[in-house]
Protein backbone atom coordinates (compact mmCIF):
# COMPACT_ATOMS: atom_id res chain seq x y z
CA UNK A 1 9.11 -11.90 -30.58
CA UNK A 2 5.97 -13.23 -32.42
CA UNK A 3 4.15 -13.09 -29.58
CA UNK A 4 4.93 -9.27 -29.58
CA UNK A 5 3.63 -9.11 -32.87
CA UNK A 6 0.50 -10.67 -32.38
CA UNK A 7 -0.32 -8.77 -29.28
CA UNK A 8 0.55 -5.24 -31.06
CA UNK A 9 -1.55 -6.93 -34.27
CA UNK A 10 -4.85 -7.21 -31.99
CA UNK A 11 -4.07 -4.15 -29.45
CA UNK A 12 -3.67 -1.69 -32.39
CA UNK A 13 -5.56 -3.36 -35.23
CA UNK A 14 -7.81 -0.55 -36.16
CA UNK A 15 -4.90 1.41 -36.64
CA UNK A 16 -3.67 -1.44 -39.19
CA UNK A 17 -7.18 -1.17 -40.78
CA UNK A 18 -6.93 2.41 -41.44
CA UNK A 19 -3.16 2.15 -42.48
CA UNK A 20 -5.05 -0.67 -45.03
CA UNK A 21 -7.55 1.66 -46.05
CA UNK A 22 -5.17 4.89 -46.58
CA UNK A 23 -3.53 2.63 -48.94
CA UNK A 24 -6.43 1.73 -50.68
CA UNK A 25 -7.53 5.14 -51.49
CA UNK A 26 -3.91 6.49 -51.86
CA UNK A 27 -3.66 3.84 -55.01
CA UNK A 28 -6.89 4.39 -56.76
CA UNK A 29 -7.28 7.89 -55.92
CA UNK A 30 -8.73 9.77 -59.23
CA UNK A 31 -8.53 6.45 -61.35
CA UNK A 32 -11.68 5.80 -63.47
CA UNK A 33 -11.23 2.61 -63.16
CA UNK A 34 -10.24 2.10 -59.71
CA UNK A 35 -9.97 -1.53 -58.26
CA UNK A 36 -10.97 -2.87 -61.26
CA UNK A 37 -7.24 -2.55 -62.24
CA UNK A 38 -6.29 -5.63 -59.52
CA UNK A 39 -8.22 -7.60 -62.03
CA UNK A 40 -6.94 -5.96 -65.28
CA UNK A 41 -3.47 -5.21 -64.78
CA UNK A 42 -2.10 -9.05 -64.38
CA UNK A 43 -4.52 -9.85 -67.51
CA UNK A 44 -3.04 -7.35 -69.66
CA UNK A 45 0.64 -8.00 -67.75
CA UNK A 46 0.32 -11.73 -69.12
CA UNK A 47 -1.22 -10.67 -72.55
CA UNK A 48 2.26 -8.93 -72.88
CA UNK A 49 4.62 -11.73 -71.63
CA UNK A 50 2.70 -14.27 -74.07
CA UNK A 51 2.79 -12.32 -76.79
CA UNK A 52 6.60 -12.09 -76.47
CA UNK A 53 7.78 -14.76 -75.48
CA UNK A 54 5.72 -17.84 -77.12
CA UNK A 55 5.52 -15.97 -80.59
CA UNK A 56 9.09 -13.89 -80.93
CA UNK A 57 10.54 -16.75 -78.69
CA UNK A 58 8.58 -19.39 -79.23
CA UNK A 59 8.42 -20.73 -75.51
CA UNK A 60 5.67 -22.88 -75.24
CA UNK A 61 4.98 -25.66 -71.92
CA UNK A 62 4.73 -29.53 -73.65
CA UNK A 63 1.31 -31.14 -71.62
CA UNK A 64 -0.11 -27.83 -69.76
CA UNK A 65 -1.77 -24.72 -71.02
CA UNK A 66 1.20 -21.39 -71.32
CA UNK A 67 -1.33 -18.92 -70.44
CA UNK A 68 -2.13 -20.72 -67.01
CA UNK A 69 1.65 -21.43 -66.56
CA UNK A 70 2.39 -17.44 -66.89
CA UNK A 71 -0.38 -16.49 -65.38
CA UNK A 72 0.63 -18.63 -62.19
CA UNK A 73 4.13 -17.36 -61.92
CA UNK A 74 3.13 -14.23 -62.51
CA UNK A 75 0.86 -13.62 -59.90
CA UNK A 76 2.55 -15.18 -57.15
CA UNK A 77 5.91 -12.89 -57.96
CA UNK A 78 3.81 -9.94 -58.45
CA UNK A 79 2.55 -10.19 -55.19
CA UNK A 80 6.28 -10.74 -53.64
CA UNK A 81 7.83 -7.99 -56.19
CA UNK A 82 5.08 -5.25 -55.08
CA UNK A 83 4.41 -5.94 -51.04
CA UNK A 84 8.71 -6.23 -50.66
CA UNK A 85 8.84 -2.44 -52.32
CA UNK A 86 5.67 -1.29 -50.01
CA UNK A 87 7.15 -3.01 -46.98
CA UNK A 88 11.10 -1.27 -47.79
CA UNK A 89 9.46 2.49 -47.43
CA UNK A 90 7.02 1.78 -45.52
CA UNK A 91 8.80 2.74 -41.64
CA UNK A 92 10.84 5.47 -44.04
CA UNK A 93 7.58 6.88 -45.12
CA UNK A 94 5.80 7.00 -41.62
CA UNK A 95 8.71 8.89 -40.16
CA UNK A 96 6.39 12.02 -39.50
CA UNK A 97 3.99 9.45 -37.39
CA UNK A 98 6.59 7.17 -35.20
CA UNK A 99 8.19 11.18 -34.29
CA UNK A 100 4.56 11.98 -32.67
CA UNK A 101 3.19 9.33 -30.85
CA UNK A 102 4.35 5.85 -30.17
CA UNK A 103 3.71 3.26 -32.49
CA UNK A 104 4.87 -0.42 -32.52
CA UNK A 105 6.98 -0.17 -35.52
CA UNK A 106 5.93 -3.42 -36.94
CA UNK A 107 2.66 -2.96 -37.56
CA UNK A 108 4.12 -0.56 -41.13
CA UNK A 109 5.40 -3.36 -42.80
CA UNK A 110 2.66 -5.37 -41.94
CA UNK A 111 -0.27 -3.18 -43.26
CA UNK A 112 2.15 -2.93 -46.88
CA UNK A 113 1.76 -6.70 -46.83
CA UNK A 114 -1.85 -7.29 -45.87
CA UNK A 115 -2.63 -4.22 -48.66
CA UNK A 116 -0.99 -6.09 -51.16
CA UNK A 117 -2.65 -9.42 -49.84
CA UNK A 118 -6.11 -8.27 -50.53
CA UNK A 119 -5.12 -6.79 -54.32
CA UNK A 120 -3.39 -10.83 -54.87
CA UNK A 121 -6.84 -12.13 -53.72
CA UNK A 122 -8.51 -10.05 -56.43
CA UNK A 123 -5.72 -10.86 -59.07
CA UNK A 124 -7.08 -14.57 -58.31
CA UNK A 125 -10.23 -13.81 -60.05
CA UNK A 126 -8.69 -13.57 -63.52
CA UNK A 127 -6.21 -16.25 -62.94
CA UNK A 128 -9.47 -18.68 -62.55
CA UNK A 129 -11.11 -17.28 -65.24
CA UNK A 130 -8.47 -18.00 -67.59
CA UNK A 131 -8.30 -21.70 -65.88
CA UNK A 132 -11.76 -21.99 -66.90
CA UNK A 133 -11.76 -20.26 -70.68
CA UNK A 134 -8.33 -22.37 -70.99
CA UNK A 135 -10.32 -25.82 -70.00
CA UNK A 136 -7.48 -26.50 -67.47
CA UNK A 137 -10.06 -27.71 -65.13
CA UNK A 138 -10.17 -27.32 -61.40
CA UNK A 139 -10.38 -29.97 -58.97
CA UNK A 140 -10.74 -30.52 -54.78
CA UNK A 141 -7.26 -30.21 -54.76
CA UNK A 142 -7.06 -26.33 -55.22
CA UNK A 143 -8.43 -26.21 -51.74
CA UNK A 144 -4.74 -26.78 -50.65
CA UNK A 145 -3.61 -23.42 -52.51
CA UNK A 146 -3.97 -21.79 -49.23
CA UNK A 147 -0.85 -23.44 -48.15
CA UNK A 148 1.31 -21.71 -50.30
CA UNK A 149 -0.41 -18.67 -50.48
CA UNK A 150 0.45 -18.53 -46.45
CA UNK A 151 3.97 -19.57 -46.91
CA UNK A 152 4.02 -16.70 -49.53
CA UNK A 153 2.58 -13.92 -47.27
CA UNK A 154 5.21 -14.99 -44.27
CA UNK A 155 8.20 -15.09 -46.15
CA UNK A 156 6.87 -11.80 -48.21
CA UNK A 157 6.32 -10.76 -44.42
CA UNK A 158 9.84 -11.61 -43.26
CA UNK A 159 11.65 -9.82 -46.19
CA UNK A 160 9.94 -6.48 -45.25
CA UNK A 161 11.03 -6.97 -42.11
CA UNK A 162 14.52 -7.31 -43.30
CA UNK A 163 13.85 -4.59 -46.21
CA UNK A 164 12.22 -2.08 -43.80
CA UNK A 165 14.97 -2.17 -41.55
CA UNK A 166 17.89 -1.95 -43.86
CA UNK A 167 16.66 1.06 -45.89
CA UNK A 168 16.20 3.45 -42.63
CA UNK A 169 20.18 2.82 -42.22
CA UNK A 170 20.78 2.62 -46.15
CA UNK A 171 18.69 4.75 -48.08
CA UNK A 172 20.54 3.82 -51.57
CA UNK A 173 18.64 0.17 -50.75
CA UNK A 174 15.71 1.43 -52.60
CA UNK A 175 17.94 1.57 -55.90
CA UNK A 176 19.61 -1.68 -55.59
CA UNK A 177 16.39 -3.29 -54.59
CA UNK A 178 15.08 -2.04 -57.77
CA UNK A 179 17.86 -4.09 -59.78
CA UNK A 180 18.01 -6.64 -57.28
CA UNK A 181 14.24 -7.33 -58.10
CA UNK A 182 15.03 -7.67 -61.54
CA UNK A 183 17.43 -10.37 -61.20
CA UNK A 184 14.99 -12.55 -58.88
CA UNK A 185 12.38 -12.05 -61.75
CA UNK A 186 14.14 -13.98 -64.20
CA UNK A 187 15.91 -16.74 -61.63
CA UNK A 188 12.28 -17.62 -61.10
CA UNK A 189 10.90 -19.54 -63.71
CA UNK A 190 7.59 -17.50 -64.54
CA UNK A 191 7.97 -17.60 -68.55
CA UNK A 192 9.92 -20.03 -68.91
CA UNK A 193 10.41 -23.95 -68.52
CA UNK A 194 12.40 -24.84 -65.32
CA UNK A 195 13.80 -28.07 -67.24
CA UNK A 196 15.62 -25.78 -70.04
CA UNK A 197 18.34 -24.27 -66.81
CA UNK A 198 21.44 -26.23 -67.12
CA UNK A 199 21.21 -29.23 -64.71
CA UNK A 200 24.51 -28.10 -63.10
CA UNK A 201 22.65 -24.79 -62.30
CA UNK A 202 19.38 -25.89 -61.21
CA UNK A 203 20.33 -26.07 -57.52
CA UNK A 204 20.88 -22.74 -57.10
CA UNK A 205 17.91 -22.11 -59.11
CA UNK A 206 15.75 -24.04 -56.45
CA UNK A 207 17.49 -22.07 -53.52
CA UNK A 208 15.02 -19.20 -54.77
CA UNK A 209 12.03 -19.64 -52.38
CA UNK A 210 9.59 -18.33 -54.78
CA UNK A 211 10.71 -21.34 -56.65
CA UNK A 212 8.96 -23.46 -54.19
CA UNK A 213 5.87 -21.60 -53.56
CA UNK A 214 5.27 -21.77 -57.41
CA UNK A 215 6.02 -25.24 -57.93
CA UNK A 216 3.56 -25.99 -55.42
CA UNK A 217 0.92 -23.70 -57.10
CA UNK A 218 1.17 -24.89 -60.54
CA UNK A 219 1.81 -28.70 -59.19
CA UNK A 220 -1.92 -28.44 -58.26
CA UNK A 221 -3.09 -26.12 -60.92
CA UNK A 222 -1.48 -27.66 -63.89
CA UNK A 223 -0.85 -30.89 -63.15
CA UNK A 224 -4.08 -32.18 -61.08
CA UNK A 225 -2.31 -33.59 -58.51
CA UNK A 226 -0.53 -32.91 -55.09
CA UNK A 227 2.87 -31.91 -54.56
CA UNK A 228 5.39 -34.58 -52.11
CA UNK A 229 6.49 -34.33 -49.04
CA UNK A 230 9.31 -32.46 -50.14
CA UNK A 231 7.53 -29.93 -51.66
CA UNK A 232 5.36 -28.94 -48.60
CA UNK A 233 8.39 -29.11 -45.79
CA UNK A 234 10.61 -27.00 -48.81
CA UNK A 235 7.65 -24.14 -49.08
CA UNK A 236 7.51 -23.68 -44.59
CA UNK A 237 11.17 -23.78 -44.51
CA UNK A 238 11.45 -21.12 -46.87
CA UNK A 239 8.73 -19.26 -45.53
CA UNK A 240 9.91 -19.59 -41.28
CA UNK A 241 13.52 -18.85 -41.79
CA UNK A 242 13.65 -15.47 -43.82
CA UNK A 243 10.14 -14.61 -41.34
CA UNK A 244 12.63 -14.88 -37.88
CA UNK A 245 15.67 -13.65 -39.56
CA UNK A 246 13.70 -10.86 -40.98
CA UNK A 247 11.91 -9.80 -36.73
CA UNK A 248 14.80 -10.56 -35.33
CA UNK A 249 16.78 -7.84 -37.47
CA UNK A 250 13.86 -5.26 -37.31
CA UNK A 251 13.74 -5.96 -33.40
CA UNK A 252 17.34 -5.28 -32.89
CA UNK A 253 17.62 -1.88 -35.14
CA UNK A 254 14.44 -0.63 -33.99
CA UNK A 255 15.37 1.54 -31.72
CA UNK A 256 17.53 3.05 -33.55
CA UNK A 257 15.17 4.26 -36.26
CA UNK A 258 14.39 7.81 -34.81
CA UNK A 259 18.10 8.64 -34.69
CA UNK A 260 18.02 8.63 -39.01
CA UNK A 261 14.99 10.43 -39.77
């Protein structure tokens, strides 16, 4: 099945670039501002948040700068939040192009993801900048933030799969995806401190794998040091599992698709 993937990836990979492009100029079509907004909107996104929640509530992180900790969280779920609602409508919305010519189906979800990839790559730019104004301090060990950054983008990659799939059969998906979204938002612990969850609650906190692929970031980030074991075998299992569940689903309805247009 990957090996499918891979060879429709490289046989039909200008059509990915232009599906990349389109989406490009689709988003910052008549904006003055245009790509500039990868960098501003996470800024102004976590001038919000801190304004909220560490004056009305007071939240605050003992040992490690707040605006860093947001910041992190932030951009790692805003990444997930954005590419998973791309990736849903993304075979939906290219219904007119799979009816004309043929089209390996995967390569929709795909260009959503890779899209959204290139805007989290920019967002990294004012996530570093406010590491450096905040005197948080970088060290050789960000050069492992790769890891989950590709753990990220597979199991973002596996959930469109899954998400792609699902709303062809069920359109009313895009509505409950849109509260479901929600929920996941605050059982991940982007604003606030992991430690304040009741302990008897915390495991099925830690089942969320954006859980993992945070800790990771911020165990590098904030803390200066490199995350266990654990931490690293947690991030690929939660990354593999939802990336076959989600092919092997969008393999077996595939064919199906042109029969709900």
């Amino acid at each position: 099945m990957l090996k499918n993937i891979m060879y429709s990836i490289k046989k039909y990979k200008f059509l990915l670039f232009q599906l990349v492009s389109r989406d490009f100029k689709v988003k910052y079509k008549r904006s003055v501002l245009g790509i500039v907004w990868s960098l501003l909107y996470p800024v102004l996104t976590m001038t919000v948040m801190a304004l909220v929640f560490s004056n009305m509530f007071k939240m605050s992180m003992p040992g490690v700068n707040y605006l860093v900790y947001l910041m992190t969280g932030l951009v790692i779920f805003n990444y997930f939040s954005e590419a998973s609602n791309l990736s849903m409508s993304s075979v939906v919305g290219n219904f007119s192009l799979i009816n004309k010519v043929y089209i390996p189906k995967y390569i929709f979800p795909i260009s959503k993801c890779l899209f959204v990839g290139i805007n989290f790559l920019l967002t990294l730019i004012p996530l570093y900048a406010i590491i450096f104004l905040t005197g948080t301090g970088v060290n050789i060990n960000h050069l492992l933030l790769p890891f989950p950054f590709i753990c990220l983008f597979l199991f973002t990659l596996g959930m469109g799969f899954l998400l792609s799939a699902i709303s062809v059969f069920l359109r009313d998906m895009f509505y409950i995806y849109g509260v479901l979204i929600t929920l996941w938002m605050y059982m991940t612990p982007i604003m606030y401190d992991f430690s304040i969850i009741p302990e008897k609650l915390q495991f099925l906190f830690k089942c969320n794998p954006l859980y993992w692929f945070i800790y990771f970031t911020r165990d590098i980030i904030l803390h200066n040091q490199i995350p266990g074991i654990n931490v690293w075998f947690y991030c690929l299992i939660c990354a593999l599992i939802p990336l076959i569940i989600g092919m092997f689903v969008f393999k077996k309805t595939q064919d199906k698709f042109i029969y709900y247009v």
